[in-house]
C-alpha atoms as a PDB file:
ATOM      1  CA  UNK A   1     -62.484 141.443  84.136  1.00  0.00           C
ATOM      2  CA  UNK A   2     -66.303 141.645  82.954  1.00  0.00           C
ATOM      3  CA  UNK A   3     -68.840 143.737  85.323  1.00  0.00           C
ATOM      4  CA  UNK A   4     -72.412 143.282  84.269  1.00  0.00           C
ATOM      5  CA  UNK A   5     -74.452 146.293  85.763  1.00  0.00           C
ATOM      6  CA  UNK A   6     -77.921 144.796  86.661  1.00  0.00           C
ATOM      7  CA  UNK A   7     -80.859 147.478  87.511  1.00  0.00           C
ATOM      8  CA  UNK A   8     -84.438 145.807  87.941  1.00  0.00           C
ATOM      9  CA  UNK A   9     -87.489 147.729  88.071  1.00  0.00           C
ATOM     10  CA  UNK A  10     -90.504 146.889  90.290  1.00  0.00           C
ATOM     11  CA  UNK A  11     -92.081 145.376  86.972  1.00  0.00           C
ATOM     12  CA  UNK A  12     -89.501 142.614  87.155  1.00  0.00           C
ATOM     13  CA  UNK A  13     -90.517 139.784  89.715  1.00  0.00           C
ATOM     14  CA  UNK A  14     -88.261 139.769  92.992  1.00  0.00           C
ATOM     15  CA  UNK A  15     -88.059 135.992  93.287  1.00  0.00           C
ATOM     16  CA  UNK A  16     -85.533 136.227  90.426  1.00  0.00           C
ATOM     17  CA  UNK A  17     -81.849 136.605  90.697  1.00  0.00           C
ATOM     18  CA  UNK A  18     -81.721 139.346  87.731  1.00  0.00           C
ATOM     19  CA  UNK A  19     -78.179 140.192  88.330  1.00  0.00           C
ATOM     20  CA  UNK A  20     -76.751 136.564  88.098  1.00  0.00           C
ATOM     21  CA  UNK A  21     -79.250 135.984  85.262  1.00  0.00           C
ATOM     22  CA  UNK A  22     -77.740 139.230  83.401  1.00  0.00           C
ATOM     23  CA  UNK A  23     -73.856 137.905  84.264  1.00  0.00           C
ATOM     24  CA  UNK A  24     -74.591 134.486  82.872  1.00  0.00           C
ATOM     25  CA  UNK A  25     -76.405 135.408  79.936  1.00  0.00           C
ATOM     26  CA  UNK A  26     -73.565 138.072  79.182  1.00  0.00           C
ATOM     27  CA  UNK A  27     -70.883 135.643  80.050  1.00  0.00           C
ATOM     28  CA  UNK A  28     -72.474 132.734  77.725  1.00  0.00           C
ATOM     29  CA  UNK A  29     -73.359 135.641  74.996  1.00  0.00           C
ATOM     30  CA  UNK A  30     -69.020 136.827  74.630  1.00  0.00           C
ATOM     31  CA  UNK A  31     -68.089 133.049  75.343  1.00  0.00           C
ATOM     32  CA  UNK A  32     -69.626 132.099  72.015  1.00  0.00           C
ATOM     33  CA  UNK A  33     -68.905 135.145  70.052  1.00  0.00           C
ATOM     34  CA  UNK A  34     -65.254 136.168  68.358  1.00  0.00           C
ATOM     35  CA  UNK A  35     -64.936 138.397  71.518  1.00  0.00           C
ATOM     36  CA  UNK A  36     -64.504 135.676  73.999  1.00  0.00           C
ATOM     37  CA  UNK A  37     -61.554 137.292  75.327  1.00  0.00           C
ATOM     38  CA  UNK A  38     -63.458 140.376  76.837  1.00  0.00           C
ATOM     39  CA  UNK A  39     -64.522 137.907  79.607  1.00  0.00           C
ATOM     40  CA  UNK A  40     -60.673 137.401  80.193  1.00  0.00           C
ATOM     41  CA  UNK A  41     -59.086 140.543  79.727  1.00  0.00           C
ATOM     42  CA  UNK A  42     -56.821 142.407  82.751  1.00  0.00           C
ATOM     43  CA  UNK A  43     -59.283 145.694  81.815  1.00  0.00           C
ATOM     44  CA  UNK A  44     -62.453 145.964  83.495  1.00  0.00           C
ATOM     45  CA  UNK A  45     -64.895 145.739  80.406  1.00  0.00           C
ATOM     46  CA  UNK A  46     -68.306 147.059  82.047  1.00  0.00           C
ATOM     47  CA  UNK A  47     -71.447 146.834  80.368  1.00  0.00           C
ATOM     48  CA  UNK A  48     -75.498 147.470  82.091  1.00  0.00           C
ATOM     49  CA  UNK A  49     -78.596 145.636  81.927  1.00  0.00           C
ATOM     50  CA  UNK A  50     -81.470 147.398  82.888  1.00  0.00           C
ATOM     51  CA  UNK A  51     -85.063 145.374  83.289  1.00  0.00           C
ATOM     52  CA  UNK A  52     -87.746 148.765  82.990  1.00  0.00           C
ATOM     53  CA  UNK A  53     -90.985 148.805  81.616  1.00  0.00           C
ATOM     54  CA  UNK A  54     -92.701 149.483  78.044  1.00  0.00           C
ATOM     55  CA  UNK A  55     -92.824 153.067  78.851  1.00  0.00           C
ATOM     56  CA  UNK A  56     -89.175 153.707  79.373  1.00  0.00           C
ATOM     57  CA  UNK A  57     -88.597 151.137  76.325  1.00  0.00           C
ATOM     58  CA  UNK A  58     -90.883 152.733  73.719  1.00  0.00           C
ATOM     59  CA  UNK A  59     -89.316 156.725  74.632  1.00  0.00           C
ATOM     60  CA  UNK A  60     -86.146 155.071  73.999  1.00  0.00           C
ATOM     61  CA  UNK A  61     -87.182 153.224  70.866  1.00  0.00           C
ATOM     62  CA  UNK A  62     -88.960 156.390  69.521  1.00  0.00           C
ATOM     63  CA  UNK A  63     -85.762 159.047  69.886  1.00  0.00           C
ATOM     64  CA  UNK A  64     -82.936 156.472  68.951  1.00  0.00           C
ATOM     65  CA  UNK A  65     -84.592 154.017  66.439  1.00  0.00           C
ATOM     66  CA  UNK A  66     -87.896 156.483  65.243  1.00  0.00           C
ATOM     67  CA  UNK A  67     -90.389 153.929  66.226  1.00  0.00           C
ATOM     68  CA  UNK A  68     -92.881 154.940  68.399  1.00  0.00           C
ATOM     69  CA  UNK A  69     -94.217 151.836  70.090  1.00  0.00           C
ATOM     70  CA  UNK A  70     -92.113 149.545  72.942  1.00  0.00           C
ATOM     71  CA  UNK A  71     -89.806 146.405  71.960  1.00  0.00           C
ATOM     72  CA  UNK A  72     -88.477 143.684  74.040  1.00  0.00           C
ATOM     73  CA  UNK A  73     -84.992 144.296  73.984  1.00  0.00           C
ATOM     74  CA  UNK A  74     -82.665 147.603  72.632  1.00  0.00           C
ATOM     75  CA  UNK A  75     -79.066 147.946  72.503  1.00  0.00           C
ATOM     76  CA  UNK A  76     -76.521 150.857  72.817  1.00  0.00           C
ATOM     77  CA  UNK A  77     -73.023 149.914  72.103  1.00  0.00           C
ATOM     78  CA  UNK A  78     -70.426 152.039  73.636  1.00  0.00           C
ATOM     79  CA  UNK A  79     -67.551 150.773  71.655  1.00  0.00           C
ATOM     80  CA  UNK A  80     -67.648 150.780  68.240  1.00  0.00           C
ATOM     81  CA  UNK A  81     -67.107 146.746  66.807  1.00  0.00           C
ATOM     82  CA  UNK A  82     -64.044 147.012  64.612  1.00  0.00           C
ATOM     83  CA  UNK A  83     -62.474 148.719  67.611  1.00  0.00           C
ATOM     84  CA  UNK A  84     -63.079 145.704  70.392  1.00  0.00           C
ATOM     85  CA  UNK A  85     -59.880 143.906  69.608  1.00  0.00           C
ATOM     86  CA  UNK A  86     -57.715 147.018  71.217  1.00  0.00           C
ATOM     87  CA  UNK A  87     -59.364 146.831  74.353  1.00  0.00           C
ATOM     88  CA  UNK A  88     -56.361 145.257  75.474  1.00  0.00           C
ATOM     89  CA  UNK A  89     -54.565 148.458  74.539  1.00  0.00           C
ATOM     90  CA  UNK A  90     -56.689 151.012  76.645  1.00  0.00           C
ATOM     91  CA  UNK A  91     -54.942 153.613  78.741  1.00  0.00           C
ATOM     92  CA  UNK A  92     -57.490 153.450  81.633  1.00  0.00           C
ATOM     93  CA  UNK A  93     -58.229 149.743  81.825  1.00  0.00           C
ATOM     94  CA  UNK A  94     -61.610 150.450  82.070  1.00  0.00           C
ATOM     95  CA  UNK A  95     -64.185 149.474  78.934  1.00  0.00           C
ATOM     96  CA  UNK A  96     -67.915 150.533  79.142  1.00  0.00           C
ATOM     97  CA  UNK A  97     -69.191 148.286  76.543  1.00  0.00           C
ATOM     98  CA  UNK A  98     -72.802 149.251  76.604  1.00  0.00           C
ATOM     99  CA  UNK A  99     -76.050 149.307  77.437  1.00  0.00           C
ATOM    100  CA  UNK A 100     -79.154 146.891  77.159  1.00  0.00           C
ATOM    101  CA  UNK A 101     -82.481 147.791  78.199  1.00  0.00           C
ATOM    102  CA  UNK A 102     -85.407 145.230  78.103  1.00  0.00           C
ATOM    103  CA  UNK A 103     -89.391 145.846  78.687  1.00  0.00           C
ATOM    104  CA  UNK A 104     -91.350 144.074  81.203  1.00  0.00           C
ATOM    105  CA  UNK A 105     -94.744 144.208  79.998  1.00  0.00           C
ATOM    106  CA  UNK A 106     -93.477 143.359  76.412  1.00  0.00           C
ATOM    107  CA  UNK A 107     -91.262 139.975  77.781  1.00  0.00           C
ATOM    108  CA  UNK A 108     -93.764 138.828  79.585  1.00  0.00           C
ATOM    109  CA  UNK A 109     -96.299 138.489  76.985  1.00  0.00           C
ATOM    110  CA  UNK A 110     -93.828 136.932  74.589  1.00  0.00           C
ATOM    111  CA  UNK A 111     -93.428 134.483  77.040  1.00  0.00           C
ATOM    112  CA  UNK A 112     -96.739 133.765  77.813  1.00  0.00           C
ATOM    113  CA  UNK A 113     -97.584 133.774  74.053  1.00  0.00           C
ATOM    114  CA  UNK A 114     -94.418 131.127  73.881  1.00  0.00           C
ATOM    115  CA  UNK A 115     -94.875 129.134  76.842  1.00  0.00           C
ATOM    116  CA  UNK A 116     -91.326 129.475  78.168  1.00  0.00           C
ATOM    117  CA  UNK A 117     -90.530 131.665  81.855  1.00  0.00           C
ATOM    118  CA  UNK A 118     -90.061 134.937  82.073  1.00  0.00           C
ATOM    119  CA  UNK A 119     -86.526 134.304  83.142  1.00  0.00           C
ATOM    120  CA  UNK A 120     -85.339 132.177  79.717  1.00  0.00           C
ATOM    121  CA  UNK A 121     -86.780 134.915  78.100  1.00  0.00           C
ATOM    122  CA  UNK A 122     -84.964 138.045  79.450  1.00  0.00           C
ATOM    123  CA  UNK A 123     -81.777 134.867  79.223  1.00  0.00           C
ATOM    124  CA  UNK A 124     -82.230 135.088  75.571  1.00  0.00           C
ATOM    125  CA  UNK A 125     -83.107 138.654  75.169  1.00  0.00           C
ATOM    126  CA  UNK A 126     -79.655 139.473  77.087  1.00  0.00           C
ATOM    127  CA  UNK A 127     -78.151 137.043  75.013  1.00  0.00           C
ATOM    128  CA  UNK A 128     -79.184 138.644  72.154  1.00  0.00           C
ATOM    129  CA  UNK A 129     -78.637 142.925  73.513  1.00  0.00           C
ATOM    130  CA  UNK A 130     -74.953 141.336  73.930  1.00  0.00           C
ATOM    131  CA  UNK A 131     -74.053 139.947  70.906  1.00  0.00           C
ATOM    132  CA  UNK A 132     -75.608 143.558  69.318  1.00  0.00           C
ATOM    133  CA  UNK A 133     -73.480 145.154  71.719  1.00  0.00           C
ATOM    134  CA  UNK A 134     -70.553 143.353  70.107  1.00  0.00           C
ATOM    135  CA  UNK A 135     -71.363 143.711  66.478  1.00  0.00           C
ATOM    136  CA  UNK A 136     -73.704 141.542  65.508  1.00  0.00           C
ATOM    137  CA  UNK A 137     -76.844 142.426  63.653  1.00  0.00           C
ATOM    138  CA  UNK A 138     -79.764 140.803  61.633  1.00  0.00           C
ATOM    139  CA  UNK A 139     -80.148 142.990  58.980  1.00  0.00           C
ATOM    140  CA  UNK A 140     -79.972 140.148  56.401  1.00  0.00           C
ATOM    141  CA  UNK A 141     -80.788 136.890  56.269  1.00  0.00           C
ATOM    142  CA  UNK A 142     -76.679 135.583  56.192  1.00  0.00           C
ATOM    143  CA  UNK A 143     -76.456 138.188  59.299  1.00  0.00           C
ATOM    144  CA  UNK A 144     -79.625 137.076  61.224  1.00  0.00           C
ATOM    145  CA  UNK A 145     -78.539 133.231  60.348  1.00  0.00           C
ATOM    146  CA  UNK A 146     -74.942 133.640  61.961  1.00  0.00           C
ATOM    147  CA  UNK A 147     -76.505 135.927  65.133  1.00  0.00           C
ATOM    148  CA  UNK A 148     -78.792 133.245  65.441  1.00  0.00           C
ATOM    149  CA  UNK A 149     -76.649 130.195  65.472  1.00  0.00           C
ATOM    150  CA  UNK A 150     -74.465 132.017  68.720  1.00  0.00           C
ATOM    151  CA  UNK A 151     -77.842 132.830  70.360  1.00  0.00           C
ATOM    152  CA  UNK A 152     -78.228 129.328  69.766  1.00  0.00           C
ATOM    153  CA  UNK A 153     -74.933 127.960  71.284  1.00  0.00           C
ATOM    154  CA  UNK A 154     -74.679 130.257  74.279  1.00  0.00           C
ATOM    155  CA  UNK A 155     -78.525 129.694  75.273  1.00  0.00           C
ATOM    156  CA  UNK A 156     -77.328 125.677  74.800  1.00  0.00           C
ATOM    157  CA  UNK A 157     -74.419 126.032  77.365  1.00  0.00           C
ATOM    158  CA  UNK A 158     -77.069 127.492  80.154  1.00  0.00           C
ATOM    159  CA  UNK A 159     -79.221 124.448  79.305  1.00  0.00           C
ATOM    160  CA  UNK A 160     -81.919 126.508  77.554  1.00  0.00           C
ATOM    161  CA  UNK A 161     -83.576 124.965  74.009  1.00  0.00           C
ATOM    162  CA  UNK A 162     -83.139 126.546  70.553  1.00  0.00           C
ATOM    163  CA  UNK A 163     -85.396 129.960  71.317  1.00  0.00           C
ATOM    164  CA  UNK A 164     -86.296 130.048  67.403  1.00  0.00           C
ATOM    165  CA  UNK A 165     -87.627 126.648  67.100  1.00  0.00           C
ATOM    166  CA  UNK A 166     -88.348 123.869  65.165  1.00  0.00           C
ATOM    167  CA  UNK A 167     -87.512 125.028  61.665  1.00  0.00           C
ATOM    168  CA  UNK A 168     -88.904 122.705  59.347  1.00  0.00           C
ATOM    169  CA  UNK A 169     -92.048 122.881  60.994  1.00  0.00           C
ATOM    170  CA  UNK A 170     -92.071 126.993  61.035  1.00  0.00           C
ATOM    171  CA  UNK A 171     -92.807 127.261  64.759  1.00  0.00           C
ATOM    172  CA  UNK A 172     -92.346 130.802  65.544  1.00  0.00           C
ATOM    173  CA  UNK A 173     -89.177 131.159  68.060  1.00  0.00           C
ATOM    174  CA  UNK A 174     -89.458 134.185  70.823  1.00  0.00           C
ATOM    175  CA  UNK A 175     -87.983 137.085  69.894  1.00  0.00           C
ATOM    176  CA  UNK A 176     -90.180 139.125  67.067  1.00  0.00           C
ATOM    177  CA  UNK A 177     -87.186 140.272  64.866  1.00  0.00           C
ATOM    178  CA  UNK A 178     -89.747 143.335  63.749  1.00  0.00           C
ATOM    179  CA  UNK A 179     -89.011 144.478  67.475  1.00  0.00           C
ATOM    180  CA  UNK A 180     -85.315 144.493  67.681  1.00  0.00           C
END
């Protein structure tokens, strides 16, 4: 059973379900991924998603990654990745997956900037925490490529677009790798 942990700060606009947001994203995120099965499993598997602000974001992003300045989205897996496939196997039947904390100030300009809402944003950017919180990275290009194409899918199964754009004309998708 999958719990998805949804805290929104007064940054984040109330007219928004967040916490159904968060669950689908998550949901669509593990349903594309080689971890499908964590969506399925007897154990709970919990994971949060926490909307703050650019404050909370860039302390965080300073003492864990040694970059002063606020990102979009960070990530803090719980589990490590070659370890997922025993969670089955767990004595408790409870899983805390991880954590994924997102910036308002910093996903709303990228969505202004991109023209999309701030809602298929954060979709994405939970997408995105998820799949990190799984395994996946961007480190290089073969990485970022396959991370990329389940972004891809899962945003595609909540009827969202292709966040990173039209390739072969080099439009600039939403998510600044620099910042995640």
């Amino acid at each position: 059973m999958l719990d998805v942990l949804t805290d929104a700060g007064p940054d984040w606009p109330e007219a928004t379900d967040w916490t159904a947001l968060a669950e689908r994203a998550v949901r669509a995120a593990l349903a594309q991924s080689s971890q499908s099965e964590l969506t399925r499993t007897s154990a709970l598997v919990e994971l949060s998603v926490k909307l703050s602000d650019d404050a909370e974001v860039r302390t965080l992003n300073a003492a864990y990654r040694g970059k002063d300045k606020p990102t979009n989205v960070l990530s803090f897996p719980m589990v490590q990745a070659d370890l997922l496939g025993a969670i089955a196997n767990t004595d408790d039947g409870e899983v805390l997956l991880g954590d994924i904390i997102l910036a308002a100030e910093t996903c709303a300009r990228e969505a202004q900037e991109r023209g999309i809402s701030l809602a298929d944003h954060a979709t994405h950017l939970i997408v995105h925490g998820t799949l990190h919180l799984i395994g996946h990275d961007h480190e290089t290009d073969v990485e970022a490529e396959a991370m990329e194409a389940l972004e891809i899918r899962a945003l595609e199964t909540l009827g969202l677009a292709d966040p990173y754009g039209d390739r072969e004309t080099g439009r600039a998708g939403p998510i600044d790798e620099t910042g995640i």
